[in-house]
Structure formats: C-alpha cells, structure tokens
C-alpha atoms as a PDB file:
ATOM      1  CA  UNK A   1     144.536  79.804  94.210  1.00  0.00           C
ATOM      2  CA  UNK A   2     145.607  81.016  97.819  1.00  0.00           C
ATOM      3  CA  UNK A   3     148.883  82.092  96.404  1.00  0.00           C
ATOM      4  CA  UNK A   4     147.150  83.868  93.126  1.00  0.00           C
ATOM      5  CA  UNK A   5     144.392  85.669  95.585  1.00  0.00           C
ATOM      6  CA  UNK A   6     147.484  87.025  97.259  1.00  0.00           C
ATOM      7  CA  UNK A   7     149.375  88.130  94.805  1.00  0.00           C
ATOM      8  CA  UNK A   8     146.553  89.618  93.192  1.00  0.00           C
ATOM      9  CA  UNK A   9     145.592  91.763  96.237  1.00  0.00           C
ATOM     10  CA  UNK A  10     149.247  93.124  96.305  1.00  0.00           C
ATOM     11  CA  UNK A  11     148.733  94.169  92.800  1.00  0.00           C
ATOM     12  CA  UNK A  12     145.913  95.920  93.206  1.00  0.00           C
ATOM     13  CA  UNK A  13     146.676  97.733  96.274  1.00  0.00           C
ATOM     14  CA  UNK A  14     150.200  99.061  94.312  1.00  0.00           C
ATOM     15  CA  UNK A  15     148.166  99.891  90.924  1.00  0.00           C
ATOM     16  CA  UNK A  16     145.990 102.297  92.870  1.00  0.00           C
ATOM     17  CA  UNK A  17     149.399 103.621  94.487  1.00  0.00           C
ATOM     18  CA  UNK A  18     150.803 104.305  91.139  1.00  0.00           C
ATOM     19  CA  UNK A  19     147.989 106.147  89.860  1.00  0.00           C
ATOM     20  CA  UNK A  20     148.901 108.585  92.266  1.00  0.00           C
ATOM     21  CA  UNK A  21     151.831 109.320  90.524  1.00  0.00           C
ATOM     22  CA  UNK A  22     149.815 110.099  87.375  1.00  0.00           C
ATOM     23  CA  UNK A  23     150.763 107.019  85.650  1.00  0.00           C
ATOM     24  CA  UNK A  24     148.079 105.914  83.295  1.00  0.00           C
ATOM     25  CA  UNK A  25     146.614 102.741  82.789  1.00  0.00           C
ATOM     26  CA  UNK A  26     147.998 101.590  79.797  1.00  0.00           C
ATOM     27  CA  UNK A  27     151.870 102.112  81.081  1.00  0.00           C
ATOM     28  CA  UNK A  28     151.345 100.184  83.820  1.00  0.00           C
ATOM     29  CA  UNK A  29     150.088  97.807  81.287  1.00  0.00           C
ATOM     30  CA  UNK A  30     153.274  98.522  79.287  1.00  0.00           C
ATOM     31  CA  UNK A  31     155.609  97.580  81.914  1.00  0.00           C
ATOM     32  CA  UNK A  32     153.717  94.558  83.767  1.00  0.00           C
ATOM     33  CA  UNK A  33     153.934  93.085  79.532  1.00  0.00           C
ATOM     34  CA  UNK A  34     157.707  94.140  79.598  1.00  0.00           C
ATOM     35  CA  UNK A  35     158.137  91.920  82.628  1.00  0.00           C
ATOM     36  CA  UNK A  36     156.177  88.815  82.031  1.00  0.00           C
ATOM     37  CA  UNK A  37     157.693  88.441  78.388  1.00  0.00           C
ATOM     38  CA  UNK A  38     160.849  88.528  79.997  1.00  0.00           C
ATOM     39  CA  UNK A  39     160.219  85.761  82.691  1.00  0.00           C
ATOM     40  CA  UNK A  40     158.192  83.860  80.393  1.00  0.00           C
ATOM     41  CA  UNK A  41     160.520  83.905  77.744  1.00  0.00           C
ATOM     42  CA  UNK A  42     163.467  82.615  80.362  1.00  0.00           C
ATOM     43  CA  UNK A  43     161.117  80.000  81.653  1.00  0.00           C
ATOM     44  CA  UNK A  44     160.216  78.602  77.620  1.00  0.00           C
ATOM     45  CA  UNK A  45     164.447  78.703  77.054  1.00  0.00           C
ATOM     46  CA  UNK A  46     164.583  76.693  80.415  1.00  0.00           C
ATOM     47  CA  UNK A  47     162.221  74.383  79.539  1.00  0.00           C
ATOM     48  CA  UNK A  48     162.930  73.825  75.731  1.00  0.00           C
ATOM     49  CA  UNK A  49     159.537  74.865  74.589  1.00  0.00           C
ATOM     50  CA  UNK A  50     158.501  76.302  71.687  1.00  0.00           C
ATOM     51  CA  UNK A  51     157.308  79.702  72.299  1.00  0.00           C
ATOM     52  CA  UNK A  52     154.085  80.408  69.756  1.00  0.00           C
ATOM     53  CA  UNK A  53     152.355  76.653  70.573  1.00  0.00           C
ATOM     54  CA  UNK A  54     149.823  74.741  68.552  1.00  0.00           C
ATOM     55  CA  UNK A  55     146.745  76.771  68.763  1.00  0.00           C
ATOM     56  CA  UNK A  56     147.445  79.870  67.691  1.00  0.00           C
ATOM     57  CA  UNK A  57     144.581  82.014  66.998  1.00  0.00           C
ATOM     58  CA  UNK A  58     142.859  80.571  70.513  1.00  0.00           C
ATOM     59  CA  UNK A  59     146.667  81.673  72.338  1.00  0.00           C
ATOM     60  CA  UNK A  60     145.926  84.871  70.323  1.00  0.00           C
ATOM     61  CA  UNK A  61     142.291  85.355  71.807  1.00  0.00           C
ATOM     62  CA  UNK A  62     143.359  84.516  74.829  1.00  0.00           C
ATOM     63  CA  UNK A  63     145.976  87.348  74.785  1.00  0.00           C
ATOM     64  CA  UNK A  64     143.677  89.917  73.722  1.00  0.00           C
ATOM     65  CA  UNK A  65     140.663  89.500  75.947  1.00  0.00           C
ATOM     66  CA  UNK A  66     143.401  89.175  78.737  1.00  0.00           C
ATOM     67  CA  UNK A  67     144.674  92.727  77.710  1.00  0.00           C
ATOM     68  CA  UNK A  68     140.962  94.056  77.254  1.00  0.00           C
ATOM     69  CA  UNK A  69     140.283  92.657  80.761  1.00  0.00           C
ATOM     70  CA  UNK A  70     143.143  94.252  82.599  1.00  0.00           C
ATOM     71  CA  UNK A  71     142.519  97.648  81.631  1.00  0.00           C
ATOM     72  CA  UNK A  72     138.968  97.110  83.243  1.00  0.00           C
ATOM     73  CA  UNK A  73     140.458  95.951  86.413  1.00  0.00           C
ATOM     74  CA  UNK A  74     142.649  98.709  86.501  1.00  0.00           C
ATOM     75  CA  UNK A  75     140.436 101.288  85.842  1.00  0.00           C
ATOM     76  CA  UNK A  76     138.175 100.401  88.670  1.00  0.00           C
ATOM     77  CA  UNK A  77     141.002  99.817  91.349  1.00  0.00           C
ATOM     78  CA  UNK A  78     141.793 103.377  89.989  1.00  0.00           C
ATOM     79  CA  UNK A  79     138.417 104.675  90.310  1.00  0.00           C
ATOM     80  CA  UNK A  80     136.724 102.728  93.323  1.00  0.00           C
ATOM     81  CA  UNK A  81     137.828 101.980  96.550  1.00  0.00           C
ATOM     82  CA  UNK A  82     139.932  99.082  96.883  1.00  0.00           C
ATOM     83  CA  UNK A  83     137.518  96.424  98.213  1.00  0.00           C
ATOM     84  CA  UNK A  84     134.825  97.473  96.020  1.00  0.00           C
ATOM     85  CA  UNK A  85     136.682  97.088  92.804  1.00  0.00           C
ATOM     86  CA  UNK A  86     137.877  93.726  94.125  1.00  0.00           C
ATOM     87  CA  UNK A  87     134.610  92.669  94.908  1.00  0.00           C
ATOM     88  CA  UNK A  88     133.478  93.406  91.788  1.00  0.00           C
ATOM     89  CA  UNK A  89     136.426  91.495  90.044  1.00  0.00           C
ATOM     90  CA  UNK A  90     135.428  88.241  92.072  1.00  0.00           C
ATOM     91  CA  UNK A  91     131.669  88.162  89.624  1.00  0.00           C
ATOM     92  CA  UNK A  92     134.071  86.380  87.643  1.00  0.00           C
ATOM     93  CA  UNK A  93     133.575  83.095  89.243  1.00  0.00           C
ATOM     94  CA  UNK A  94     129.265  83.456  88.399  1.00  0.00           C
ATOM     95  CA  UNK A  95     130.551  84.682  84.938  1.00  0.00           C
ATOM     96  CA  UNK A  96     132.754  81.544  84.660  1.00  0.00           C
ATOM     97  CA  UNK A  97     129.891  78.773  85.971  1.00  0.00           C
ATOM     98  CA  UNK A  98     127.643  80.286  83.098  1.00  0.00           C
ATOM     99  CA  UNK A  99     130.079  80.151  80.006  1.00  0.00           C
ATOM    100  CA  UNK A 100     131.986  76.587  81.446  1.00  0.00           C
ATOM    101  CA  UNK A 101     128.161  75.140  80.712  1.00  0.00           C
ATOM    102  CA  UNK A 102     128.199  76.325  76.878  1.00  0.00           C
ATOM    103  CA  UNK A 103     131.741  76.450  76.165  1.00  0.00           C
ATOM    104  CA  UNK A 104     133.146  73.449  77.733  1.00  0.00           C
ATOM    105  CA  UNK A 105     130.220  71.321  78.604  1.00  0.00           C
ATOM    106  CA  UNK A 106     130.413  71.420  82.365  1.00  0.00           C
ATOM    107  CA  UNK A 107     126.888  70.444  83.911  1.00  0.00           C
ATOM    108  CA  UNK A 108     125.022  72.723  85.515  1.00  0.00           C
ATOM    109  CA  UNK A 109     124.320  71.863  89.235  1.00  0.00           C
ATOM    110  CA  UNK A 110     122.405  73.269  91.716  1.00  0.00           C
ATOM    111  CA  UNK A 111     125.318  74.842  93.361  1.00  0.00           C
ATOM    112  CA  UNK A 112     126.307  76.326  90.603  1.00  0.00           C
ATOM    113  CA  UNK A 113     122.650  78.032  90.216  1.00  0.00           C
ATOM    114  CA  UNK A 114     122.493  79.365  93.790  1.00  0.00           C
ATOM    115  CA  UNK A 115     126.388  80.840  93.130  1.00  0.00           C
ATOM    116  CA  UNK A 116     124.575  82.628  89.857  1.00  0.00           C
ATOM    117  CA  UNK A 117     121.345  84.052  92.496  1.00  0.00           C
ATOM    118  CA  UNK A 118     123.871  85.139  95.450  1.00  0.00           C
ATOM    119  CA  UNK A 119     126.706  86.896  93.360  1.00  0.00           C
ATOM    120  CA  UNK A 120     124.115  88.558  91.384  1.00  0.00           C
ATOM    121  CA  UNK A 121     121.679  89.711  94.524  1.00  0.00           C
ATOM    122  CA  UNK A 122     125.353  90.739  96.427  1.00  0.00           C
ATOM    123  CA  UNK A 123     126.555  93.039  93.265  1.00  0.00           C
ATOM    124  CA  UNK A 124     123.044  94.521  93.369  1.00  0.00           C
ATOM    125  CA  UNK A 125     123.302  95.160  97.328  1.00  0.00           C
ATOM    126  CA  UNK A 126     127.013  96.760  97.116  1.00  0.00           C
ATOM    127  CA  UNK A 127     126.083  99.020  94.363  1.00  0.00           C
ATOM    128  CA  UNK A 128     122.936 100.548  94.652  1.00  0.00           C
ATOM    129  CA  UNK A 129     122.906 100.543  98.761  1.00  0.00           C
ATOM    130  CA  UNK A 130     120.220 103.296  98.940  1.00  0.00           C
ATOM    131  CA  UNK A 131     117.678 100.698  97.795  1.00  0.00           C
ATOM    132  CA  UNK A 132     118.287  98.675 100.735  1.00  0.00           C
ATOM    133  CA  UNK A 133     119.459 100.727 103.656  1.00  0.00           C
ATOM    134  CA  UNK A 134     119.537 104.496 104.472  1.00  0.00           C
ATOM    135  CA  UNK A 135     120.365 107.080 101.628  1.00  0.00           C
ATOM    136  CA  UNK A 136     123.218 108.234 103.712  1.00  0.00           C
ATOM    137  CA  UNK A 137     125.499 105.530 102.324  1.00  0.00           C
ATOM    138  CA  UNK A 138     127.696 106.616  99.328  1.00  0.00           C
ATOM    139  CA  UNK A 139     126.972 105.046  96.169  1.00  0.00           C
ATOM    140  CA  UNK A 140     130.068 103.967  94.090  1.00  0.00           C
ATOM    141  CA  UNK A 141     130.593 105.491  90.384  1.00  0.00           C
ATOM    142  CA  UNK A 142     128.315 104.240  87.949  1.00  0.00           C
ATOM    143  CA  UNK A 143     130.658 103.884  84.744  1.00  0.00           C
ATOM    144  CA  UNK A 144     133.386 102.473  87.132  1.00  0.00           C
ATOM    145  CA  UNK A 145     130.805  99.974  88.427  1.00  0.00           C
ATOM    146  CA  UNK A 146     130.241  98.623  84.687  1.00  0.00           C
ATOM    147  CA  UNK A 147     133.869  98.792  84.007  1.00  0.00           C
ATOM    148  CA  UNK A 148     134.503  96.556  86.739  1.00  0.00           C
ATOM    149  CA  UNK A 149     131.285  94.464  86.074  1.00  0.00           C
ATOM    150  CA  UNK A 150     132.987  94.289  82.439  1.00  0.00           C
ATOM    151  CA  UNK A 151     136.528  92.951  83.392  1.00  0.00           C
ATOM    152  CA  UNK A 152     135.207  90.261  85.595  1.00  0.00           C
ATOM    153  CA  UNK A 153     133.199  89.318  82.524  1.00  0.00           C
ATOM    154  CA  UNK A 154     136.102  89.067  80.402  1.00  0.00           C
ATOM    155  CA  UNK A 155     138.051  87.449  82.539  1.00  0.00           C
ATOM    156  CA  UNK A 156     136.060  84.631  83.134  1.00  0.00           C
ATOM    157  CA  UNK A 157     135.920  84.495  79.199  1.00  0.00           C
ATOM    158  CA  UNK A 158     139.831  84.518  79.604  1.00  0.00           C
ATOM    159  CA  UNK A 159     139.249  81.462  82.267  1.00  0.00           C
ATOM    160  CA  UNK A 160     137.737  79.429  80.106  1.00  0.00           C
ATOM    161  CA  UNK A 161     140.248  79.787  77.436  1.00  0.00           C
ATOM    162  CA  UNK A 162     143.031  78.925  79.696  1.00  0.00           C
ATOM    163  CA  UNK A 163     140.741  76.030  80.852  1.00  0.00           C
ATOM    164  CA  UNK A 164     140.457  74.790  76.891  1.00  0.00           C
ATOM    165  CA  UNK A 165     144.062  75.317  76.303  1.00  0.00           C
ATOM    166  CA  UNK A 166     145.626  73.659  79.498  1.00  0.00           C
ATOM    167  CA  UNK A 167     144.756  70.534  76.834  1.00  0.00           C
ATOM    168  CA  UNK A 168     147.253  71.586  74.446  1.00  0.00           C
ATOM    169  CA  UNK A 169     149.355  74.458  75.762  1.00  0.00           C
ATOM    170  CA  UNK A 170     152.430  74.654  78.518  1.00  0.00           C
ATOM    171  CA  UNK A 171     151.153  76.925  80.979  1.00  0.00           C
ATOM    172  CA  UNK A 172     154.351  79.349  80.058  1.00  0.00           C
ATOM    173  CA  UNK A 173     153.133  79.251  76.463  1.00  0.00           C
ATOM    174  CA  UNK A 174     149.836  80.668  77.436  1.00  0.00           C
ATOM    175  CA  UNK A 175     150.967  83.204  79.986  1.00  0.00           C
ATOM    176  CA  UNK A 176     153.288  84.270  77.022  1.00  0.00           C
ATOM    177  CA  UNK A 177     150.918  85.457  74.741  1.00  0.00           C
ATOM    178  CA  UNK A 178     149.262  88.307  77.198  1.00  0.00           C
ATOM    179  CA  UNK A 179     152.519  90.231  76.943  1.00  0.00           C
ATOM    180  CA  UNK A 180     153.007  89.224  73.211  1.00  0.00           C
ATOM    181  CA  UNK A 181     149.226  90.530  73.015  1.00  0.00           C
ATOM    182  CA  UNK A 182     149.319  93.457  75.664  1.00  0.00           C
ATOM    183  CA  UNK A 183     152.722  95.153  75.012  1.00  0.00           C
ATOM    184  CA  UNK A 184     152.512  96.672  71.372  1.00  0.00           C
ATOM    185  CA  UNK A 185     149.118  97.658  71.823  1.00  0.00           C
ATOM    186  CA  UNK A 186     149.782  99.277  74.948  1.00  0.00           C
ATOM    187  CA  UNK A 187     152.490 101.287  73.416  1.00  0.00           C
ATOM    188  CA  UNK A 188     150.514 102.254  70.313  1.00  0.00           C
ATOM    189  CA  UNK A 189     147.581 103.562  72.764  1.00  0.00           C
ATOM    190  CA  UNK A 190     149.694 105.227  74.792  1.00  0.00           C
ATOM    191  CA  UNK A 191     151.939 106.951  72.962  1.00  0.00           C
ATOM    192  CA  UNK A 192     152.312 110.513  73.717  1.00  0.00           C
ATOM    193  CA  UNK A 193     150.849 110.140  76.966  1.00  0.00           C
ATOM    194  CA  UNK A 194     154.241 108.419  78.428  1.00  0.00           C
ATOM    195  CA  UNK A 195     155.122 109.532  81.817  1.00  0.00           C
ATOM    196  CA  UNK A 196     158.814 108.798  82.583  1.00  0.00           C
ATOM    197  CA  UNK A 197     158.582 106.826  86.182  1.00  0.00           C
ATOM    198  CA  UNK A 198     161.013 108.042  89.055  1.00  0.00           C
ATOM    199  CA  UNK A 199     162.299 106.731  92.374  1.00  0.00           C
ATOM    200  CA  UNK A 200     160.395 104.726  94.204  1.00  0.00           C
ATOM    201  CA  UNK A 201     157.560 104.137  91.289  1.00  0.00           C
ATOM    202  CA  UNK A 202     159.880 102.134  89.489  1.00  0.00           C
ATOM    203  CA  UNK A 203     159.635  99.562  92.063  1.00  0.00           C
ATOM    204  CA  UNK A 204     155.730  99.823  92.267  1.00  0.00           C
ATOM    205  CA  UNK A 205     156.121  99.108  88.731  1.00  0.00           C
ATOM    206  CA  UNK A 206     158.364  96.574  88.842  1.00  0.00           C
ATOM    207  CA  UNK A 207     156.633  94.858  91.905  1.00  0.00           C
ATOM    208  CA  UNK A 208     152.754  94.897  89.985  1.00  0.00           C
ATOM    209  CA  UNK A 209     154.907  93.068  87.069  1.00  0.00           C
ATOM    210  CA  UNK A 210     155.854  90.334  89.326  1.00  0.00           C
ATOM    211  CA  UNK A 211     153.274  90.017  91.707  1.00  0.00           C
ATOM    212  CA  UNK A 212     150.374  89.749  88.953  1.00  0.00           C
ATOM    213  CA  UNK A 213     153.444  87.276  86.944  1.00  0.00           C
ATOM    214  CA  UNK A 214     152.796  84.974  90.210  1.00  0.00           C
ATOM    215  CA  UNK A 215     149.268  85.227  90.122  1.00  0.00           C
ATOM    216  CA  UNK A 216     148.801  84.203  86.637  1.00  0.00           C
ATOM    217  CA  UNK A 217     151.301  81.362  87.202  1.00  0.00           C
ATOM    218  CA  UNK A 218     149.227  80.197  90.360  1.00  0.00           C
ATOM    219  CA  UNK A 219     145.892  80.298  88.434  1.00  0.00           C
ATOM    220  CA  UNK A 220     146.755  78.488  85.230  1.00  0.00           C
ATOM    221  CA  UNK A 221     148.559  76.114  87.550  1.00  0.00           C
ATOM    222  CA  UNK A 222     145.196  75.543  89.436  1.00  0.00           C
ATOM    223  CA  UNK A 223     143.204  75.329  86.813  1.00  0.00           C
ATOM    224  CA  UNK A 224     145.362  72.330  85.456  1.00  0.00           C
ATOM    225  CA  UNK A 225     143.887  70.076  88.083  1.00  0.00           C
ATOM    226  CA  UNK A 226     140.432  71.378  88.906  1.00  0.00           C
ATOM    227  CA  UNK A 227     137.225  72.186  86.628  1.00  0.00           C
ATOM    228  CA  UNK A 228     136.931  76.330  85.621  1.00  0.00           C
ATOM    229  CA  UNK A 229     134.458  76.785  87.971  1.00  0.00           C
ATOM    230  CA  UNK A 230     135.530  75.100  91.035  1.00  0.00           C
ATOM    231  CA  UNK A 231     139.294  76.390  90.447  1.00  0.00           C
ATOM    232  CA  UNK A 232     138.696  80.206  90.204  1.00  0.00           C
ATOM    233  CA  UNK A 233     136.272  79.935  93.087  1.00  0.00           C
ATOM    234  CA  UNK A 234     138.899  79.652  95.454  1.00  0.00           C
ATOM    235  CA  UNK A 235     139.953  83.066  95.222  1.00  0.00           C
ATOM    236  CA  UNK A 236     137.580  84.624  97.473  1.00  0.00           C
ATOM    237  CA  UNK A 237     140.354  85.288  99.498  1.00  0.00           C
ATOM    238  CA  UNK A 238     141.199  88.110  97.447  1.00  0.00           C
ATOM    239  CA  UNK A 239     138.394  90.042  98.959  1.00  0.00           C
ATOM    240  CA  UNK A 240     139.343  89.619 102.484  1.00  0.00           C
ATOM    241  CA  UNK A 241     143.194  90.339 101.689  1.00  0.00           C
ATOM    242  CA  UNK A 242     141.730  93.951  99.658  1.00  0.00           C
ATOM    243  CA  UNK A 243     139.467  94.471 102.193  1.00  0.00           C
ATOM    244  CA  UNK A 244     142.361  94.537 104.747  1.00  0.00           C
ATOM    245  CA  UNK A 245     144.906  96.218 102.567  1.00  0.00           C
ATOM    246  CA  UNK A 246     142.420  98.688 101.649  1.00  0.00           C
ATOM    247  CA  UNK A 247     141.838  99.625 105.504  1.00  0.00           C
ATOM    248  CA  UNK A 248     145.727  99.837 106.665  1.00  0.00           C
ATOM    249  CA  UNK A 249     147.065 101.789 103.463  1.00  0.00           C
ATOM    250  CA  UNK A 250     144.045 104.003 102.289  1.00  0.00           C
ATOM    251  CA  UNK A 251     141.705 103.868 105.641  1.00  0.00           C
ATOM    252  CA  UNK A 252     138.608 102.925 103.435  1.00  0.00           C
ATOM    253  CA  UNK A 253     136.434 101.045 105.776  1.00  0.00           C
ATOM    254  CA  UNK A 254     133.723  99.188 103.512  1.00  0.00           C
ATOM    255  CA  UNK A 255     129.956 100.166 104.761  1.00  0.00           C
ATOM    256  CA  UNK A 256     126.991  97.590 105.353  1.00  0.00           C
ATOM    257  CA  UNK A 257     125.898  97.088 101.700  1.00  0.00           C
ATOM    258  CA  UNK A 258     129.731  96.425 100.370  1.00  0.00           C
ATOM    259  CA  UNK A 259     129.843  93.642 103.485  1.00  0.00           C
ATOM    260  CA  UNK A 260     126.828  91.879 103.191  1.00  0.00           C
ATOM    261  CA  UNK A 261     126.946  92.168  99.266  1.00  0.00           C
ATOM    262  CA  UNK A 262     130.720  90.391  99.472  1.00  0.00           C
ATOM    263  CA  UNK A 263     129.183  87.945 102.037  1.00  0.00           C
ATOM    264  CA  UNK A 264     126.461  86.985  99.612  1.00  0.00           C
ATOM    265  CA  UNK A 265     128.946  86.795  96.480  1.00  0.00           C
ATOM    266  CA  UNK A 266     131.283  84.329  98.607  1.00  0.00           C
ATOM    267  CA  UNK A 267     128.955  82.234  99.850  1.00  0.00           C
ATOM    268  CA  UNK A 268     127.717  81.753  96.760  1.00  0.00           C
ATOM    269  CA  UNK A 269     131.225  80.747  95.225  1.00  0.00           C
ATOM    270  CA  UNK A 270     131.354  78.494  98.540  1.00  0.00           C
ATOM    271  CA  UNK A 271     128.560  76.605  98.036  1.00  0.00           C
ATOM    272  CA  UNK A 272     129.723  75.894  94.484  1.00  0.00           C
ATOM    273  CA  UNK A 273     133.104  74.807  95.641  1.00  0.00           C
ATOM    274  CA  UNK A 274     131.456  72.631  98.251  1.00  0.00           C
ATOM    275  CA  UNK A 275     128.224  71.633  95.749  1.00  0.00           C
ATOM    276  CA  UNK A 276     130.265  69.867  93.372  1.00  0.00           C
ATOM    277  CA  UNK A 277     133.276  68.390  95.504  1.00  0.00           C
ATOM    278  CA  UNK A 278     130.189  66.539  97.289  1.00  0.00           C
ATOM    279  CA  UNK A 279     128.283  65.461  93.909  1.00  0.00           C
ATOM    280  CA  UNK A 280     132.057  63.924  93.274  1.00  0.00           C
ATOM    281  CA  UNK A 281     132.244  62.183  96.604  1.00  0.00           C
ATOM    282  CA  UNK A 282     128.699  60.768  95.443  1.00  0.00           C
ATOM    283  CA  UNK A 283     130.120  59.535  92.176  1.00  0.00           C
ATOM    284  CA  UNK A 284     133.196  57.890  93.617  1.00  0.00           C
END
C-alpha cells in the first residue's frame, strides 16, 4: 500500500503536468489503457493464464466503474490543487468501510464508525473553510469538489469488487479488464478532440501509464491478504507524498482548513487500521 500511495502521488502530480499541454482527460485515459493492456497482457502470456477469467460480467463491472472513476480523479487533479484533489480521493477508505458492511459482510466496529464521523467532519472542514475560520481563505471549486467526492465513491465501489474477485480472479486478470474496459470507450469519447503528444509529453504519458500500472498492481496485491477496509487504509500516505509534491513542483502550500481537514480524514483511517488489528489480537 506504501508502494501504491507512491506511485499514485507520481501520477497525479504528472496528470496535472500534462494538462498543461492541453491534453484532455480522456487521452490520457487512452494511453495509460494502451499501456496496462500491454503489460498485462505480457504478464497473463508469462503466467499461462487465461485472459477473460471466470466471472465475467463482475470483471466487466469492475472495468467500467474503474474507467468512470478515473476520469473523476483526473478531473479534479486537473481542476484543484494537488493536495486537495488527493485528499479528496483518500474518502475512499470511509466509502469502502460503509459498502464492505453490505456487500461483503464485514462487521461494523467502532473504529470503523469514528473513521465514517472524522473523514466526513475533515471533507466538510477542507471545503467550505469560511464556515470555520476567516473568509479570507479560498474556497475550492464546487463541481470539482463533487467530482472528486464522486471518484473516491466509485472507487471504493471498484475496491470492493477487486476484494470479491481476489476469490476467483488472478490479480493480472482483473487489472486487465480496466484497459479492456477504458480503451475503446476512451477513443469513442474522444474522438475528434485528439491532440497529437510531442517531446517530452510522451514521457509524462508514458510515465502516468506505468506509475498508476504499479499502483494498481500494489493495491490488488494488498488487498489479497488484508480485509477492504483495513487494506486501502494504508494509503494515507498518498496525502503527505501530494502534499509535498504539490509544494516543490506547483508551490501550492495547503491553508489551515485543507490541514486539519486531512488530519481529521487520516486519523480516522488510523484508528480503523489500528481498531480492528486490536479486535484481532483479542480474538487470537
């Protein structure tokens, strides 16, 4: 999860840097597909394993909330500063607590509640800042705000699908289907709005392709041996590395309300982490 958060921040940082190019969303979409068939399609040949797997129409699901939930992302990196639209991103482990519950009959603890109340009174601080502290603050973009709000959403709904899969499915098989998913649709979408990359964008390209390729890797690898919730909570570290990236490449220093709002959403996802590896301790 270390690894992912890492990899993650990189991407981000280099999606915002690209859409100063004017390269839209949905190509950058295009290409980071292009790249993870290819490496997922070497690593099934490696391996021996049969590309389209047993569950098909969850694989299929899978792909297209993935695809529905990267566009969010990128549209807030695009449209926020860096560690705000990371921040944001991170909901998804309060998003994931609440569905693991329904959708794959986790129990609800305590720590799990208090991760709900923190992330939830930390989103509320970040955003609307005036309520809370002077009116000199700026206030982020509304619509960017739900965007973001939105993709951390479905990607915890893309969590838990991994999380029901990793029963059935090779971890290649599953990353496989986002490009399957991503890639046409992206090109159908995007069609006349193609901007032909040059120089060094090509490698920004190229590099968001791999790095988020690691990430995903990382993540489904984590959550083969932990529980949704506790797995994807250990990636709070991706707000401290956007927070830092954010400051040496763009200068955006994050004011009171985005601080103590990403204090309040990690401490939450801490005391979840913590929470349950102690009820487990208890059990053994």
């Amino acid at each position: 999860m270390i690894l992912s958060a890492l990899a993650f921040s990189i991407m981000s940082l280099l999606v915002k840097v690209v859409s100063e190019y004017g390269i839209s969303i949905l190509e950058v979409v295009a290409v980071r597909s292009i790249i993870s068939l290819v490496i997922s399609g070497f690593t099934l040949k490696h391996k021996g394993i049969a590309p389209f797997g047993n569950r098909k129409l969850l694989l299929f699901s899978r792909g297209l909330v993935g695809f529905i939930a990267l566009n969010c992302v990128f549209y807030a990196l695009t449209s926020l500063p860096l560690a705000e639209a990371t921040i944001l991103q991170y909901l998804h482990p309060m998003f994931t607590a609440v569905l693991a519950i329904f959708f794959l009959g986790e129990r609800s603890t305590g720590g799990s509640l208090i991760c709900i109340a923190l992330s939830f009174i930390g989103v509320i601080i970040m955003v609307q800042p005036d309520v809370f502290f002077t009116p000199s603050l700026v206030k982020l973009d509304s619509f960017a705000v739900l965007v973001g709000i939105s993709g951390a959403f479905l990607s915890a709904i893309a969590y838990i699908i991994v999380r029901a899969l990793n029963k059935t499915e090779d971890p290649a098989v599953i990353i496989l289907y986002f490009p399957m998913i991503s890639l046409p649709i992206s090109i159908i979408l995007l069609w006349q709005d193609f901007v032909m990359p040059s120089g060094e964008v090509w490698f920004y390209l190229v590099a968001i392709g791999i790095t988020t390729h690691v990430g995903q890797i990382a993540i489904t690898k984590a959550m083969q041996t932990e529980t949704a919730s506790r797995a994807t909570s250990f990636g709070y570290l991706q707000v401290v590395f956007a927070t830092l990236l954010g400051a040496v490449f763009y200068h955006e220093v994050p004011h009171s309300g985005t601080l103590i709002g990403a204090g309040l959403i990690i401490a939450g996802a801490y005391i979840n982490v913590t929470w349950k590896r102690k009820a487990l301790q208890l059990k053994d």
